[in-house]
C-alpha atoms as a PDB file:
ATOM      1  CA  UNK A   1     -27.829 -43.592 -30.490  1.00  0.00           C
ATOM      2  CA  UNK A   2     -31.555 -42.455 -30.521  1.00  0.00           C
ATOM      3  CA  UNK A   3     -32.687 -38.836 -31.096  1.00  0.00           C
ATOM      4  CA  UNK A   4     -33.115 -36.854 -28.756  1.00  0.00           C
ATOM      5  CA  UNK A   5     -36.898 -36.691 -27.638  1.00  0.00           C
ATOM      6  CA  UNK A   6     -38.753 -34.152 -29.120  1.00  0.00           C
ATOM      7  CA  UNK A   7     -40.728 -31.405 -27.848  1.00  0.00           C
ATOM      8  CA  UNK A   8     -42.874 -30.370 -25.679  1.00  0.00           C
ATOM      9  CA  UNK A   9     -40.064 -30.421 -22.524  1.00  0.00           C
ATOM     10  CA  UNK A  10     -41.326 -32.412 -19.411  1.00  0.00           C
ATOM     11  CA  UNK A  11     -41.221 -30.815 -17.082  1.00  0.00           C
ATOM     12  CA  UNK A  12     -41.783 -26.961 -18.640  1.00  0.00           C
ATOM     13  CA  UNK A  13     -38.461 -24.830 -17.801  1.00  0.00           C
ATOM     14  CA  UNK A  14     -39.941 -22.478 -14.874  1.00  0.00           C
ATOM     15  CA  UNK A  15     -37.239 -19.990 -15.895  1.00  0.00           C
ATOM     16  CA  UNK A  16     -35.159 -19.806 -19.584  1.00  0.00           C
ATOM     17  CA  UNK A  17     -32.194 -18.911 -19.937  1.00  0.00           C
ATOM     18  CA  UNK A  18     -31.431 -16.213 -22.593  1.00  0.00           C
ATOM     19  CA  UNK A  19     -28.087 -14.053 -23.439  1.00  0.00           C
ATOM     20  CA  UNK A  20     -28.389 -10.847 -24.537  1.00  0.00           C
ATOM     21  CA  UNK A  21     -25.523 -10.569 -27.593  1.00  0.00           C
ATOM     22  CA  UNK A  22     -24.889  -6.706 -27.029  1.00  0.00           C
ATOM     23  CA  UNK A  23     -24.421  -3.870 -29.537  1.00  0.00           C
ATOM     24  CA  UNK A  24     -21.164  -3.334 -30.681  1.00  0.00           C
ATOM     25  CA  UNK A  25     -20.272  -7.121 -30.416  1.00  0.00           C
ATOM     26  CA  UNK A  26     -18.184  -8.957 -32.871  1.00  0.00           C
ATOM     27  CA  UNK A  27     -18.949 -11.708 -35.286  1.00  0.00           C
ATOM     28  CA  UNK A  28     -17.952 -14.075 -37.833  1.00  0.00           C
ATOM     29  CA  UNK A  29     -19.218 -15.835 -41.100  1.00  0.00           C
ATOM     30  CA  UNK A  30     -18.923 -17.719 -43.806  1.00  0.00           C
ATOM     31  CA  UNK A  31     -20.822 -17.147 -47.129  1.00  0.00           C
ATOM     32  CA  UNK A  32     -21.509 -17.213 -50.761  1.00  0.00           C
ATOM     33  CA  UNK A  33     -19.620 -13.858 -52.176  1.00  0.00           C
ATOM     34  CA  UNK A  34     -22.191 -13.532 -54.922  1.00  0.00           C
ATOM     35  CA  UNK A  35     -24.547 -12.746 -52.512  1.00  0.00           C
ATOM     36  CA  UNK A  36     -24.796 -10.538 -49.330  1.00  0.00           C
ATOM     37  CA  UNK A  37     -22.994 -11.121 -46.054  1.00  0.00           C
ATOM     38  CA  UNK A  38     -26.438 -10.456 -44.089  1.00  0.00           C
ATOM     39  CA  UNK A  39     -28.674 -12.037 -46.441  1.00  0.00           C
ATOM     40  CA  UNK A  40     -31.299 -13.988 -44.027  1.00  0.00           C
ATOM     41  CA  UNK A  41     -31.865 -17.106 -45.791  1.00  0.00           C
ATOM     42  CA  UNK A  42     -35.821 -17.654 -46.188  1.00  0.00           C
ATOM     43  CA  UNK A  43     -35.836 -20.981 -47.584  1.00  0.00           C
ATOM     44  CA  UNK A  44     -35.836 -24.120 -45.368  1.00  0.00           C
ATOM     45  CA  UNK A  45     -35.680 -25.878 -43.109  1.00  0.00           C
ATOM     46  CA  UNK A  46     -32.609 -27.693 -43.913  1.00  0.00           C
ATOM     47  CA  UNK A  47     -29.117 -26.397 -41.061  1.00  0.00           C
ATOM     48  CA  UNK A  48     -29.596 -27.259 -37.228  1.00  0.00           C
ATOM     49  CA  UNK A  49     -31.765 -24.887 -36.008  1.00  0.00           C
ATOM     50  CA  UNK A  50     -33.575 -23.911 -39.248  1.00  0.00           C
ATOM     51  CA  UNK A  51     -37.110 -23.297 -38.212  1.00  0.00           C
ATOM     52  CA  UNK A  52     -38.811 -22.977 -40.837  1.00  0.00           C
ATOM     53  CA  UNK A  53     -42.802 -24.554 -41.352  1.00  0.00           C
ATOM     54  CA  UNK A  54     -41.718 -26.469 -44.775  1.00  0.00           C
ATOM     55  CA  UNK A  55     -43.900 -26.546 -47.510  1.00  0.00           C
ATOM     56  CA  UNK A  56     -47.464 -25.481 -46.835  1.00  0.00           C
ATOM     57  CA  UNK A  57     -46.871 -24.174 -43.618  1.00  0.00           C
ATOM     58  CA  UNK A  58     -47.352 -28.014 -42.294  1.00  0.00           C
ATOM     59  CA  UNK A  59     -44.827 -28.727 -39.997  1.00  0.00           C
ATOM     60  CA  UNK A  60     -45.646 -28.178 -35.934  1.00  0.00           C
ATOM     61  CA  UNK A  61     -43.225 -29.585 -33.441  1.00  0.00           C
ATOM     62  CA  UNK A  62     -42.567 -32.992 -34.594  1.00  0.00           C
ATOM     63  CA  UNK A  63     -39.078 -34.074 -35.827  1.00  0.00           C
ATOM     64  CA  UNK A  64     -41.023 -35.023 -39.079  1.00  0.00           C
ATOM     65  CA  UNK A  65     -39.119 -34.865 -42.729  1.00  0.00           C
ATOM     66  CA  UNK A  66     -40.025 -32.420 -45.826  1.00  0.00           C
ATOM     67  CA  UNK A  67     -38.674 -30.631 -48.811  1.00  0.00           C
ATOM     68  CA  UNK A  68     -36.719 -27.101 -47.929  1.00  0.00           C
ATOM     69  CA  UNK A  69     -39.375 -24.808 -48.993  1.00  0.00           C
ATOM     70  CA  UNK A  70     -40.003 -21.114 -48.761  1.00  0.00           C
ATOM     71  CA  UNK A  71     -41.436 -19.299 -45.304  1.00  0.00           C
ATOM     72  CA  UNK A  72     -42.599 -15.749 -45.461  1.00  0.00           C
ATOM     73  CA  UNK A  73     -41.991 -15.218 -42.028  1.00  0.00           C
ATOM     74  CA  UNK A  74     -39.113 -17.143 -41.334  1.00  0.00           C
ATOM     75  CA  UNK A  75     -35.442 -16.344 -42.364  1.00  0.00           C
ATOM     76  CA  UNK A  76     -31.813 -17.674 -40.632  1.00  0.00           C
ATOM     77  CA  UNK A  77     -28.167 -16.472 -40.861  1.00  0.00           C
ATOM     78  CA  UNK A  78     -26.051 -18.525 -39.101  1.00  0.00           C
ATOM     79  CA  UNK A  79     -22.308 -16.952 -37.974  1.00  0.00           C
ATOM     80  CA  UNK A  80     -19.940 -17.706 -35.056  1.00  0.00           C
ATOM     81  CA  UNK A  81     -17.476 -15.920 -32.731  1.00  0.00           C
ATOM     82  CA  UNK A  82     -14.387 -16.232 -34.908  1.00  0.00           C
ATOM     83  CA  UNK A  83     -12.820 -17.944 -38.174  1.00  0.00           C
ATOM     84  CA  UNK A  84     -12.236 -21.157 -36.795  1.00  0.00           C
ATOM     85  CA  UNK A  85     -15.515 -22.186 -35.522  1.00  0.00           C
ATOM     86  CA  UNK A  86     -17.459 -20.850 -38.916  1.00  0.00           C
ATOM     87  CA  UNK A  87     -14.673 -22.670 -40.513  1.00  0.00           C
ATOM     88  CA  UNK A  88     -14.871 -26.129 -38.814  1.00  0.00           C
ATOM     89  CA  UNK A  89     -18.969 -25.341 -38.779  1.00  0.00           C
ATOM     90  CA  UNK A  90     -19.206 -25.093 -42.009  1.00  0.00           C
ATOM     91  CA  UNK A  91     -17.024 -27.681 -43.435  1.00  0.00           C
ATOM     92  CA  UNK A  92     -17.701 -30.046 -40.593  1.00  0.00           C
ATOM     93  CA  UNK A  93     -19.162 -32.723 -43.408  1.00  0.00           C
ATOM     94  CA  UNK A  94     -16.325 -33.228 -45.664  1.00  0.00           C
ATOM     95  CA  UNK A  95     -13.577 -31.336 -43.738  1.00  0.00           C
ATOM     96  CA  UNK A  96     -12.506 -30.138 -46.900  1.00  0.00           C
ATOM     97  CA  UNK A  97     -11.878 -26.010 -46.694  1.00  0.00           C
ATOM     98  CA  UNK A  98     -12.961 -24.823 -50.236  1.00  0.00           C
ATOM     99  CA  UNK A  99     -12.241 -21.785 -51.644  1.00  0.00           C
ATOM    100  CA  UNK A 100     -14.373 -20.651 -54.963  1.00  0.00           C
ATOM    101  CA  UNK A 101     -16.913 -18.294 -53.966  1.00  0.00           C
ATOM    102  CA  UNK A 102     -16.710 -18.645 -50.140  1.00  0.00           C
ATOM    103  CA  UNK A 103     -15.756 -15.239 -48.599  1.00  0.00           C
ATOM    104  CA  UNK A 104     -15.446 -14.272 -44.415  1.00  0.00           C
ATOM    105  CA  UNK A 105     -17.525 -12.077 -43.164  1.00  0.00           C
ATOM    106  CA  UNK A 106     -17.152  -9.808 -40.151  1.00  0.00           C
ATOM    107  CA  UNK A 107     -19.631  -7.840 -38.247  1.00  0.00           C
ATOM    108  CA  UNK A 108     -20.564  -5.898 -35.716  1.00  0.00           C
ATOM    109  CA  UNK A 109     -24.106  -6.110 -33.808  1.00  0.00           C
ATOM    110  CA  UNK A 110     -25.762  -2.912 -33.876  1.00  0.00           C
ATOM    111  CA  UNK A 111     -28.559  -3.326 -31.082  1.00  0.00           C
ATOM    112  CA  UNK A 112     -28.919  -5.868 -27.817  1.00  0.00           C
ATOM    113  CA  UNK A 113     -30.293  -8.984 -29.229  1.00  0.00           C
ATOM    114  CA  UNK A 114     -32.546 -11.934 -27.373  1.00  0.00           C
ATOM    115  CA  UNK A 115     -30.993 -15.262 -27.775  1.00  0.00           C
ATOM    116  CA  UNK A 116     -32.034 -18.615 -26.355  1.00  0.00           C
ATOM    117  CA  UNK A 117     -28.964 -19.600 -24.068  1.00  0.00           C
ATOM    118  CA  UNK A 118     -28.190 -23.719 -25.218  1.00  0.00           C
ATOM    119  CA  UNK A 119     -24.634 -23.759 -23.925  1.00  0.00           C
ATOM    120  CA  UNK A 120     -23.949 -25.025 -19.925  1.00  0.00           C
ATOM    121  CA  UNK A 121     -26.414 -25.214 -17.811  1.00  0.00           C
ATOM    122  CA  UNK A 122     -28.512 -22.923 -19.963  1.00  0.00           C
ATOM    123  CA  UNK A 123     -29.759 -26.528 -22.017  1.00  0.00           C
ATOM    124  CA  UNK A 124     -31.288 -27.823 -18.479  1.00  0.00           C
ATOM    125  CA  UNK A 125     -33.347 -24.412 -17.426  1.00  0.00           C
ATOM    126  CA  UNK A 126     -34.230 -24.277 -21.183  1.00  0.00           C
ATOM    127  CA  UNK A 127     -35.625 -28.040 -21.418  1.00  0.00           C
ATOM    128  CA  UNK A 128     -33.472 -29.762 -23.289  1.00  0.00           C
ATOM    129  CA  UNK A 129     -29.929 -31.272 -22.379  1.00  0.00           C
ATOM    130  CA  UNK A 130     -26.280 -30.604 -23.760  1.00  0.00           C
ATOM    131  CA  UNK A 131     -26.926 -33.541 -26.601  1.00  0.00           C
ATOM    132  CA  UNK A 132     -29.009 -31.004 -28.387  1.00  0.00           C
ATOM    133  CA  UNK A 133     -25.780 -28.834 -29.881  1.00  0.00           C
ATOM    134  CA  UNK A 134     -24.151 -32.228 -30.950  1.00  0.00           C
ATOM    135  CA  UNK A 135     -27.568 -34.553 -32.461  1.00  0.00           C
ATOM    136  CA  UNK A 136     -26.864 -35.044 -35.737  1.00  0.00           C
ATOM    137  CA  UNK A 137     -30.497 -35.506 -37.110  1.00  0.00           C
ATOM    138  CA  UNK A 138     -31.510 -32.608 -37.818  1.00  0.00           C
ATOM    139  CA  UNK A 139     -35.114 -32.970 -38.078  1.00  0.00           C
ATOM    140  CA  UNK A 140     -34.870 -33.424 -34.309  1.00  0.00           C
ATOM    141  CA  UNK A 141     -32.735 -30.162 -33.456  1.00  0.00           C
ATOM    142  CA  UNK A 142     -35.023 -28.268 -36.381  1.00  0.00           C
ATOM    143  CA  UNK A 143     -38.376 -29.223 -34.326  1.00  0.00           C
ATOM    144  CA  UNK A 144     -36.837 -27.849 -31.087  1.00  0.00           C
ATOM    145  CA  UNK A 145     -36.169 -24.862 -32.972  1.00  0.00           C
ATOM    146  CA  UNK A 146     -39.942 -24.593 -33.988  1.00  0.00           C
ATOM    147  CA  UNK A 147     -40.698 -25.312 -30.562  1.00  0.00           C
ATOM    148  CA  UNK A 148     -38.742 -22.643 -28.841  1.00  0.00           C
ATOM    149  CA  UNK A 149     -40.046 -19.934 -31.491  1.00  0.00           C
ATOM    150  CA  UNK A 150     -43.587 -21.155 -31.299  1.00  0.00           C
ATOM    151  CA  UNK A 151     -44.824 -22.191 -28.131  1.00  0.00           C
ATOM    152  CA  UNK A 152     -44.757 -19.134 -26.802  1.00  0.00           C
ATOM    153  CA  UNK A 153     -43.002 -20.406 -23.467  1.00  0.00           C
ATOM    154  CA  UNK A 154     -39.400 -18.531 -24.564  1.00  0.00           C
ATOM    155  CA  UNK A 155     -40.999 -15.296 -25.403  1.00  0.00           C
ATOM    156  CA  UNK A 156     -40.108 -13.737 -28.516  1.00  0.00           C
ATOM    157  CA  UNK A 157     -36.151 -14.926 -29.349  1.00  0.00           C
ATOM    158  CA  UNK A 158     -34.016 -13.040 -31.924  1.00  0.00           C
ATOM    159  CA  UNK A 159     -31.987 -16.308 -32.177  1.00  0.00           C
ATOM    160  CA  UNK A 160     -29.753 -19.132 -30.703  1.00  0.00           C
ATOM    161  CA  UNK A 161     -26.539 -19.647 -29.306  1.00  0.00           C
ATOM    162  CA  UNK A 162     -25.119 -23.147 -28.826  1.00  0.00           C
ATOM    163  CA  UNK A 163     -21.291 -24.816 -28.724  1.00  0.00           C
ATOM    164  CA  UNK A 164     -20.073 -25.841 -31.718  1.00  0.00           C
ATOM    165  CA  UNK A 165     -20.290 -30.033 -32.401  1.00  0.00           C
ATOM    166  CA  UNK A 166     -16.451 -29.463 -33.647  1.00  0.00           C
ATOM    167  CA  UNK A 167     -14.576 -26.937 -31.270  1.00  0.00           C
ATOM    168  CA  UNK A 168     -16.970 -25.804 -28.537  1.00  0.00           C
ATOM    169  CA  UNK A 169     -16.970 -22.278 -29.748  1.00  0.00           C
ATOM    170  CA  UNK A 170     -19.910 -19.809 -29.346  1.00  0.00           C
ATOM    171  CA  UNK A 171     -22.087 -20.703 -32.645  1.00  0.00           C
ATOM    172  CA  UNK A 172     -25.277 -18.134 -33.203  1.00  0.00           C
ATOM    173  CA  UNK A 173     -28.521 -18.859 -35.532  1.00  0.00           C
ATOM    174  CA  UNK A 174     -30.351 -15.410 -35.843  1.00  0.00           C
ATOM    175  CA  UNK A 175     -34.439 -15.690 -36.765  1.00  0.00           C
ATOM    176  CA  UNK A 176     -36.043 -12.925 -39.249  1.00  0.00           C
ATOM    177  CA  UNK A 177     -36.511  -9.897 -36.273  1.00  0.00           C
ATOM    178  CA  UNK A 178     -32.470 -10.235 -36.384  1.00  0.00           C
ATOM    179  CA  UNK A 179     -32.651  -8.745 -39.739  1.00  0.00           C
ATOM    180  CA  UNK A 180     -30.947  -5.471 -40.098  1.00  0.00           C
ATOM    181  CA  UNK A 181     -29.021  -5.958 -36.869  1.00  0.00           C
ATOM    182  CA  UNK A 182     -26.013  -6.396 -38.576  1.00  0.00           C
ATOM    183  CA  UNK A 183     -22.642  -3.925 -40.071  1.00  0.00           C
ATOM    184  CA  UNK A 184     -21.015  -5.294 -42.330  1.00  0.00           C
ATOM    185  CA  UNK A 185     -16.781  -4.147 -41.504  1.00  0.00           C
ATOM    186  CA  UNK A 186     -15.067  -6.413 -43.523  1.00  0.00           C
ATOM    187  CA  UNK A 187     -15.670  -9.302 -46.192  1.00  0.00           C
ATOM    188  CA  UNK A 188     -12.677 -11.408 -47.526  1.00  0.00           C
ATOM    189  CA  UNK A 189     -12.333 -14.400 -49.909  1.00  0.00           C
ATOM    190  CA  UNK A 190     -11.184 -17.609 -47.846  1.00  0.00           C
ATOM    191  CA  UNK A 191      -8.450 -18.106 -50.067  1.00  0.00           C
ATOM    192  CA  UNK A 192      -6.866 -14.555 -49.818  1.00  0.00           C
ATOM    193  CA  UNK A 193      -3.270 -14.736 -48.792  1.00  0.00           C
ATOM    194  CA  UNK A 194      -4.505 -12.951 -45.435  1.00  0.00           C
ATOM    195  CA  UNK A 195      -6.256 -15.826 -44.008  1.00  0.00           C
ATOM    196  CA  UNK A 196      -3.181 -17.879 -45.166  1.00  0.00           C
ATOM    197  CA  UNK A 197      -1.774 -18.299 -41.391  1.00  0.00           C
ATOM    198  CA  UNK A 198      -4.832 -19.014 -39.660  1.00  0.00           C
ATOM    199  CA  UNK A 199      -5.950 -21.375 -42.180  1.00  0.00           C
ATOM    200  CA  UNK A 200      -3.235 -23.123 -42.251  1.00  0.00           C
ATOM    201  CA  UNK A 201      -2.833 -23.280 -38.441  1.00  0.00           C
ATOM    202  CA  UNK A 202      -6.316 -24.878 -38.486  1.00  0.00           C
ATOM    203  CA  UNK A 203      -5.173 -27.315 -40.923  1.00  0.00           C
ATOM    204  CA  UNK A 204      -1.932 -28.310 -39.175  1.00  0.00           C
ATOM    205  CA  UNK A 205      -3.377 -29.268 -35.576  1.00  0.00           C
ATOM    206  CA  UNK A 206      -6.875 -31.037 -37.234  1.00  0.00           C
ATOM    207  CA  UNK A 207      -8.228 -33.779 -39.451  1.00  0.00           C
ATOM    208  CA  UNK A 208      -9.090 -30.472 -42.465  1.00  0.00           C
ATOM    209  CA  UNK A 209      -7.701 -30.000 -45.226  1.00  0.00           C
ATOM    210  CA  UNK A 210      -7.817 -27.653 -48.332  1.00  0.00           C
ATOM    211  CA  UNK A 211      -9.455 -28.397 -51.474  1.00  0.00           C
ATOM    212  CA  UNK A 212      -6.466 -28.826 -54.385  1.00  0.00           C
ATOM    213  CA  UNK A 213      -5.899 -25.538 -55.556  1.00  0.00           C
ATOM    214  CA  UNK A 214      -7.010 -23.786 -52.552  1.00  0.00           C
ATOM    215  CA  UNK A 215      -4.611 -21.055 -53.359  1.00  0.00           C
END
């Protein structure tokens, strides 16, 4: 199957559609435990919706290749709405769960935040169609990104929200003015014996596994 096209949309959306993920909302992810649960990651672009210029600043809208490279003004944290999808999201490759350093994170939103609205028939009023949550080249979904940030047509976005590939879950990419938005509550290692029983549930009804010695 071909990529999707890329950007600009034809025709222009007359009217986006946003959400507004409220204060005092819940979410999920997963993450390295040697570093912070809220780090932004500046370096990219590399995930889905990474969109990050590459190195020199060079990339525009094209769905064009390059080294992950550092962006001063553009950071992502990617999370979902519960264990599962940041789970199946972020083992999707191997669909091997791992434990070592990878911890769950859960926190609350502390202000309203402006997210591009990819899910229904938010993809159509937005430009794009529903194949953009489940493209697997990334240099595709990464130049929409760029596009939605840039053009100026979306206004200013404090992220994404899109349906998991995997489970059709609420998935969320925040951008850099997402920083600080965050409270931590909670942060667990994945192999604790509390996430045992969800884990395994997950495990029992899909295609994942755990890594030997999970536990």
């Amino acid at each position: 199957m071909p990529p999707i096209p890329a950007p600009p949309p034809t025709p222009l959306p007359g009217k986006p559609a946003f959400h507004p993920l409220e204060a005092e909302q819940v979410i999920y992810r997963i993450f390295n435990a040697k570093r912070s649960p809220v780090d932004f990651r500046p370096k990219g672009p590399s995930d889905r919706f990474d969109h990050h210029r590459g190195p020199g600043l060079a990339l525009g809208f094209e769905p064009r290749g390059c080294d992950a490279a550092r962006d001063p003004e553009r950071r992502v944290l990617y999370a979902g709405i519960d264990l599962t999808c940041c789970l199946v999201e972020r083992f999707r490759e191997t669909r091997v769960i791992q434990g070592g350093t990878n911890a769950l994170a859960k926190l609350r939103v502390t202000r309203s935040l402006k997210l591009l609205d990819l899910r229904g028939m938010g993809t159509l009023r937005n430009g794009v169609t529903a194949e953009i949550a489940k493209e697997p080249d990334r240099l595709a979904t990464q130049a929409w990104s760029r596009y939605f940030v840039g053009s100026g047509i979306y206004g200013n976005l404090d992220g994404i929200v899109w349906p998991s590939r995997v489970v059709d879950l609420d998935t969320f990419v925040f951008f850099e003015s997402a920083d600080g938005a965050f409270e931590v509550l909670r942060t667990i290692r994945l192999n604790d014996p509390l996430l045992r029983a969800p884990i395994d549930a997950l495990v029992s009804r899909t295609a994942f596994v755990r890594e030997t010695n999970f536990y």
